[in-house]
C-alpha atoms as a PDB file:
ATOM      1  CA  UNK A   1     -26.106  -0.484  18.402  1.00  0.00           C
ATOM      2  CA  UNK A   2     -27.109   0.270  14.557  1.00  0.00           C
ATOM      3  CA  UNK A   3     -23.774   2.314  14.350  1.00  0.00           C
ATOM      4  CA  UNK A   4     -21.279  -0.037  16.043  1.00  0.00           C
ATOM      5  CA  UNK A   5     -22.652  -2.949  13.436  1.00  0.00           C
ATOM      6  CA  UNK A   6     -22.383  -0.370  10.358  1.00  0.00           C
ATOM      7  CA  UNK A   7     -18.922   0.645  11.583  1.00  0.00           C
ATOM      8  CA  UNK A   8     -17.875  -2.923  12.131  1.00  0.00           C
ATOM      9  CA  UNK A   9     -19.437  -3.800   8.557  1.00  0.00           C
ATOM     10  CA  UNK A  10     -17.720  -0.796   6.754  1.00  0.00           C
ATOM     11  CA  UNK A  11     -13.817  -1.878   8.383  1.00  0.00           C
ATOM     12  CA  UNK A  12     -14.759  -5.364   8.978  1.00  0.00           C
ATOM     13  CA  UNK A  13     -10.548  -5.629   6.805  1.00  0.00           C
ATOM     14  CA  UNK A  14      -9.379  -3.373   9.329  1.00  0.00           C
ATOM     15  CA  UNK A  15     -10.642  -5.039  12.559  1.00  0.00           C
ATOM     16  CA  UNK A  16      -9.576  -8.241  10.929  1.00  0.00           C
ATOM     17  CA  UNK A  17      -6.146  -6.751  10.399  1.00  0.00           C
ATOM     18  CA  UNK A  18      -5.704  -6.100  13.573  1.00  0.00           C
ATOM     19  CA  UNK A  19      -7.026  -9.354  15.596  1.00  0.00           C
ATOM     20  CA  UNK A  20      -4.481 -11.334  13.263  1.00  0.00           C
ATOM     21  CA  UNK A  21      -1.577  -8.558  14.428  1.00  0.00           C
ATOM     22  CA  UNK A  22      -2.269  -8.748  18.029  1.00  0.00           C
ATOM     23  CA  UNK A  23      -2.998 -12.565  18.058  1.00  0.00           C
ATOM     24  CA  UNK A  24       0.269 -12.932  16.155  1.00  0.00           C
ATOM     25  CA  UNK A  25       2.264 -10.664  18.582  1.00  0.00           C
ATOM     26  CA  UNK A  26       1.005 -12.607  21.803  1.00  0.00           C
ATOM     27  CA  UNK A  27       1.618 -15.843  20.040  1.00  0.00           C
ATOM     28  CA  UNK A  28       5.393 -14.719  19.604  1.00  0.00           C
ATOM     29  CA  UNK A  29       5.481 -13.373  23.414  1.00  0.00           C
ATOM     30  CA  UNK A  30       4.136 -16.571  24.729  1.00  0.00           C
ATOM     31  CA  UNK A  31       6.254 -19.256  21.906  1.00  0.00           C
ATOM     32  CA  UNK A  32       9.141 -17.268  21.023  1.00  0.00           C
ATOM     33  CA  UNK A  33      11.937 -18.546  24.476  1.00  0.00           C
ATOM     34  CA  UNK A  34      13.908 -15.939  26.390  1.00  0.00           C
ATOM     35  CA  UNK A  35      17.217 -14.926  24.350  1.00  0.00           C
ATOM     36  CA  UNK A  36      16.602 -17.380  21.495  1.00  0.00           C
ATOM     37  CA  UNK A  37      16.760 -14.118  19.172  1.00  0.00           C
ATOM     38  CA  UNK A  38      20.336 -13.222  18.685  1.00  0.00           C
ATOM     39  CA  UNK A  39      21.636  -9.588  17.436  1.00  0.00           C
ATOM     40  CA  UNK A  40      22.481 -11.450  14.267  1.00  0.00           C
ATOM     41  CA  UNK A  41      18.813 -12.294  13.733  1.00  0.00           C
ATOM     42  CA  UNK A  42      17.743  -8.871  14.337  1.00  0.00           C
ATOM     43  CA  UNK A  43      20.546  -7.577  11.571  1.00  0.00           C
ATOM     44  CA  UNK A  44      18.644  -4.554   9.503  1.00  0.00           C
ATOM     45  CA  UNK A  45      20.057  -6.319   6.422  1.00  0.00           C
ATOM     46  CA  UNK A  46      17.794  -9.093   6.782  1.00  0.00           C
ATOM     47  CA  UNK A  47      14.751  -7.836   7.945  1.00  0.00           C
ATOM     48  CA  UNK A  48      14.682  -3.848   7.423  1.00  0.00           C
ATOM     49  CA  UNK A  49      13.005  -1.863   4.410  1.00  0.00           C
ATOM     50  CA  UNK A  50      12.624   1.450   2.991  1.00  0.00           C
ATOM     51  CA  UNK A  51      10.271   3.973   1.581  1.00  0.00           C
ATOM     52  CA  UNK A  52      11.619   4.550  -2.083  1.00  0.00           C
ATOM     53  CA  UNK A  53       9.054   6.428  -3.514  1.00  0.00           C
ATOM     54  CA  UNK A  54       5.761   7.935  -2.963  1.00  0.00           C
ATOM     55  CA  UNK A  55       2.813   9.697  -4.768  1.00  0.00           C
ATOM     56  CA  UNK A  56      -0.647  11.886  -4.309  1.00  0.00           C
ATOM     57  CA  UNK A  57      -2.603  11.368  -7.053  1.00  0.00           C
ATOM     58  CA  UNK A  58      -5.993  13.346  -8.423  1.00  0.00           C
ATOM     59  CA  UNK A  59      -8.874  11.848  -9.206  1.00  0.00           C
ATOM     60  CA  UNK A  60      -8.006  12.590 -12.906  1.00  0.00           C
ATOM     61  CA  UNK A  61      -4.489  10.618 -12.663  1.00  0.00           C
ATOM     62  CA  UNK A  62      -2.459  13.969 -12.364  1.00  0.00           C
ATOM     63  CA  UNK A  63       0.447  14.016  -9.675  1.00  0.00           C
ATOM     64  CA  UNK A  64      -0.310  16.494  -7.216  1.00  0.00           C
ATOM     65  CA  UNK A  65       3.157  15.895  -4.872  1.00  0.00           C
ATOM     66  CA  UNK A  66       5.721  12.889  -5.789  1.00  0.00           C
ATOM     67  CA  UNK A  67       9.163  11.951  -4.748  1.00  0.00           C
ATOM     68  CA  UNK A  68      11.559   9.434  -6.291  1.00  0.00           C
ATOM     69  CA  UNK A  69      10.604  10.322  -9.761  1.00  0.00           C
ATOM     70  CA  UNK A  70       6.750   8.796 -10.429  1.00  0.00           C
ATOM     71  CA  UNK A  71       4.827   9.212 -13.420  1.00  0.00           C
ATOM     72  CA  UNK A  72       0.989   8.113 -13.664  1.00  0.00           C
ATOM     73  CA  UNK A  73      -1.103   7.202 -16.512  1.00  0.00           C
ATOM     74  CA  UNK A  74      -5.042   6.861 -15.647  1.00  0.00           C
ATOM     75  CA  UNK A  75      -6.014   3.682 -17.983  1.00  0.00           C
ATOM     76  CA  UNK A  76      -9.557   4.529 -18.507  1.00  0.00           C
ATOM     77  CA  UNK A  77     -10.260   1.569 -20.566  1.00  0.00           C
ATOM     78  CA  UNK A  78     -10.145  -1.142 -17.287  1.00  0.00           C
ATOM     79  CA  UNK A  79     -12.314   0.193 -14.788  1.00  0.00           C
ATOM     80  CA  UNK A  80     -12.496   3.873 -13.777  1.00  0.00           C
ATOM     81  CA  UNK A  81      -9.727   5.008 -11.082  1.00  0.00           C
ATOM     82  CA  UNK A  82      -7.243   2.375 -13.119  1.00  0.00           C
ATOM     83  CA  UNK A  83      -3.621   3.587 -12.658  1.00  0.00           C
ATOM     84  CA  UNK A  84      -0.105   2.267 -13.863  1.00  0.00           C
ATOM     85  CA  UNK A  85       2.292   3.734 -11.794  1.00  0.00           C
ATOM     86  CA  UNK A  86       5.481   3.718 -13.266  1.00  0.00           C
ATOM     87  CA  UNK A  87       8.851   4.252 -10.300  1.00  0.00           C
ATOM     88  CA  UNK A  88      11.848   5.276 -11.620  1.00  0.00           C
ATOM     89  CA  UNK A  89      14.646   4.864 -11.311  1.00  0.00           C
ATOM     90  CA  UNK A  90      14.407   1.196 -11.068  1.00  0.00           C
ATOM     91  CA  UNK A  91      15.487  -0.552  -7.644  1.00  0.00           C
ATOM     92  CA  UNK A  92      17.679  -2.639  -6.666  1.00  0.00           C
ATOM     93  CA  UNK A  93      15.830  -4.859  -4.501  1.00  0.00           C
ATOM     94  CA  UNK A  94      11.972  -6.324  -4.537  1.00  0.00           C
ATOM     95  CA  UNK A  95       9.473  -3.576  -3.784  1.00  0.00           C
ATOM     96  CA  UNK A  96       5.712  -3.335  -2.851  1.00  0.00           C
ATOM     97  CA  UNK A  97       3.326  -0.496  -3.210  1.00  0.00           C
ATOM     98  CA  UNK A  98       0.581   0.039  -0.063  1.00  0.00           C
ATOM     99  CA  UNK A  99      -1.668   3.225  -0.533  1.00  0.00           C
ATOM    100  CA  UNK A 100      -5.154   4.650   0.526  1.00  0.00           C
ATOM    101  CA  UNK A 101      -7.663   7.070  -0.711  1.00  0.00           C
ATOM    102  CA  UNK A 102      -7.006  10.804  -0.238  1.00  0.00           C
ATOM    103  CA  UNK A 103      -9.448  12.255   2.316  1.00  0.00           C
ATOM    104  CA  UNK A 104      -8.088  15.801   2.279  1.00  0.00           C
ATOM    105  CA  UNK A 105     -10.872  16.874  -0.104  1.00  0.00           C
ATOM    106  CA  UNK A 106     -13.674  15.238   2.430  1.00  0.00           C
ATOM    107  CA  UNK A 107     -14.478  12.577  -0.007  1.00  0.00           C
ATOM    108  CA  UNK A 108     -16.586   9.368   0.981  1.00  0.00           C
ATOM    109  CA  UNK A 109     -13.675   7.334   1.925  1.00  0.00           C
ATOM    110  CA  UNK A 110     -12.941   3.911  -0.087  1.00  0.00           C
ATOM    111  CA  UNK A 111     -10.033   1.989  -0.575  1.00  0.00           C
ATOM    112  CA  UNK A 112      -7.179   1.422  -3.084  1.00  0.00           C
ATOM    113  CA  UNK A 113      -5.591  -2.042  -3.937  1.00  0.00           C
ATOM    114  CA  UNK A 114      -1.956  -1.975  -5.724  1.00  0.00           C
ATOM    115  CA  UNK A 115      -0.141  -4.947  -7.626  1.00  0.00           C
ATOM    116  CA  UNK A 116       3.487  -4.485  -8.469  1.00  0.00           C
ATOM    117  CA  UNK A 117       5.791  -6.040 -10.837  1.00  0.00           C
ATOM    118  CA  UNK A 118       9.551  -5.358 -12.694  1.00  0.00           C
ATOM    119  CA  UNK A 119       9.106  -4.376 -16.276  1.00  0.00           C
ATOM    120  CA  UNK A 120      11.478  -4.659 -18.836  1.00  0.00           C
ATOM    121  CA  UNK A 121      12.778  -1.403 -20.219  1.00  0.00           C
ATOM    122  CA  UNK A 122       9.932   0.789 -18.043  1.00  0.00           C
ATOM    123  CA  UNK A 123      11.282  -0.403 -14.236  1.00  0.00           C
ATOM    124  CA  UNK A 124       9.356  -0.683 -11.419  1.00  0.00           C
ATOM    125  CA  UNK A 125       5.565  -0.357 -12.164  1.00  0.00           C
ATOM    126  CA  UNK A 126       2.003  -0.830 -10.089  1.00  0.00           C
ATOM    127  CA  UNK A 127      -1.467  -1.420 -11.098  1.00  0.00           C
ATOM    128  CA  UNK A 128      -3.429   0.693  -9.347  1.00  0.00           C
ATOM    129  CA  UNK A 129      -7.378   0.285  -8.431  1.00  0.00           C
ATOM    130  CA  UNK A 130      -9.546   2.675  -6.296  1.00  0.00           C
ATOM    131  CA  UNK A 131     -12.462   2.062  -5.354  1.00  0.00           C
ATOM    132  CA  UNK A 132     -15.712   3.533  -3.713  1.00  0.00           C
ATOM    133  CA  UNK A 133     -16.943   2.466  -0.452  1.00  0.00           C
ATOM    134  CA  UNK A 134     -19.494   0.087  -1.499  1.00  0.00           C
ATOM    135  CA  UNK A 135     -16.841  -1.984  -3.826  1.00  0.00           C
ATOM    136  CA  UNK A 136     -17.128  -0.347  -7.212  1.00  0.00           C
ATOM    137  CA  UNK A 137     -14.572   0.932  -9.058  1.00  0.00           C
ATOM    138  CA  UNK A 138     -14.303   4.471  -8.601  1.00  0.00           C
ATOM    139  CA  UNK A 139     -11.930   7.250  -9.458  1.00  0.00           C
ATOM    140  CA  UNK A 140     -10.614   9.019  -6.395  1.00  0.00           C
ATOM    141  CA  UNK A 141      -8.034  10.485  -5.295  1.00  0.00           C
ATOM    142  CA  UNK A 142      -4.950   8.436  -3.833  1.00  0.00           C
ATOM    143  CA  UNK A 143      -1.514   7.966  -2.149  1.00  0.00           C
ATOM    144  CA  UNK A 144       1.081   5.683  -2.595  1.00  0.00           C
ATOM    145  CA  UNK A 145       4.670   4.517  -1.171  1.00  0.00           C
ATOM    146  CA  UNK A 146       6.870   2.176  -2.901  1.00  0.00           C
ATOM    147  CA  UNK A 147       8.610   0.018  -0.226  1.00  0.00           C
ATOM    148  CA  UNK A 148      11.041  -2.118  -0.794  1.00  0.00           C
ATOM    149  CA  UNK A 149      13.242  -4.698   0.745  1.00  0.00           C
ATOM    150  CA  UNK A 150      16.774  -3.264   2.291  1.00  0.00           C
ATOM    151  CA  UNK A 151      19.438  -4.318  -0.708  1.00  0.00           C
ATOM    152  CA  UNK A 152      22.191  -6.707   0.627  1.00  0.00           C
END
């Protein structure tokens, strides 16, 4: 019983996660009417995405494996495992970054948050924090995907 309460504690934003996705899916089953989604709703223009870039990043801030031409720079003086993440070429549409920690090195896992903005002159860019498994800021190895909205 210890375990299944340290478990739940340790993903408690996973578990979370994925009440609110299955509540939210058998809302729209039970609300949504028969054929009150047309194909125009469903258009990939409106509602699709892409992967435009990813990354695998050291510890140390070094690319280890990009695509979409990324370049990191660890900013040491924030917190340790601070990243800016600069995407380039710049897109054309709004964009997101999602990532997680590297495990391939059997690390302690932990988790990585990502804001991302437009910059003038520099493009696409995200702030990048990992962090240890009890909270602290940590520097550790990470991946990340630039997704962005399909341009219409």
């Amino acid at each position: 019983m210890h375990g299944v309460l340290d478990h739940a504690r340790r993903n408690v934003v996973a578990w979370v996660a994925l009440f609110v996705a299955v509540g939210g899916t058998s809302y729209a089953a039970v609300a949504i009417s028969n054929h009150s989604i047309t194909p125009v709703k469903l258009n990939p223009s409106y509602i699709g995405g892409y992967a435009r870039a990813w990354v695998s990043v050291n510890a140390n801030g070094r690319v280890a494996a990009s695509a979409g031409g990324v370049r990191v720079l660890p900013d040491p003086n924030v917190a340790p495992g601070h990243y800016i993440v600069d995407w380039h070429p710049r897109p054309t549409s709004r964009c997101t970054a999602i990532g997680s920690v590297d495990l391939s090195d059997g690390l302690i896992p932990g988790y990585v948050t990502a804001e991302t903005a437009a910059s003038p002159g520099r493009g696409e860019q995200s702030a990048v924090q990992t962090f240890n498994p009890q909270g602290q800021p940590a520097a550790l190895p990470y991946d990340l995907e630039l997704l962005c909205a399909t341009p219409r």
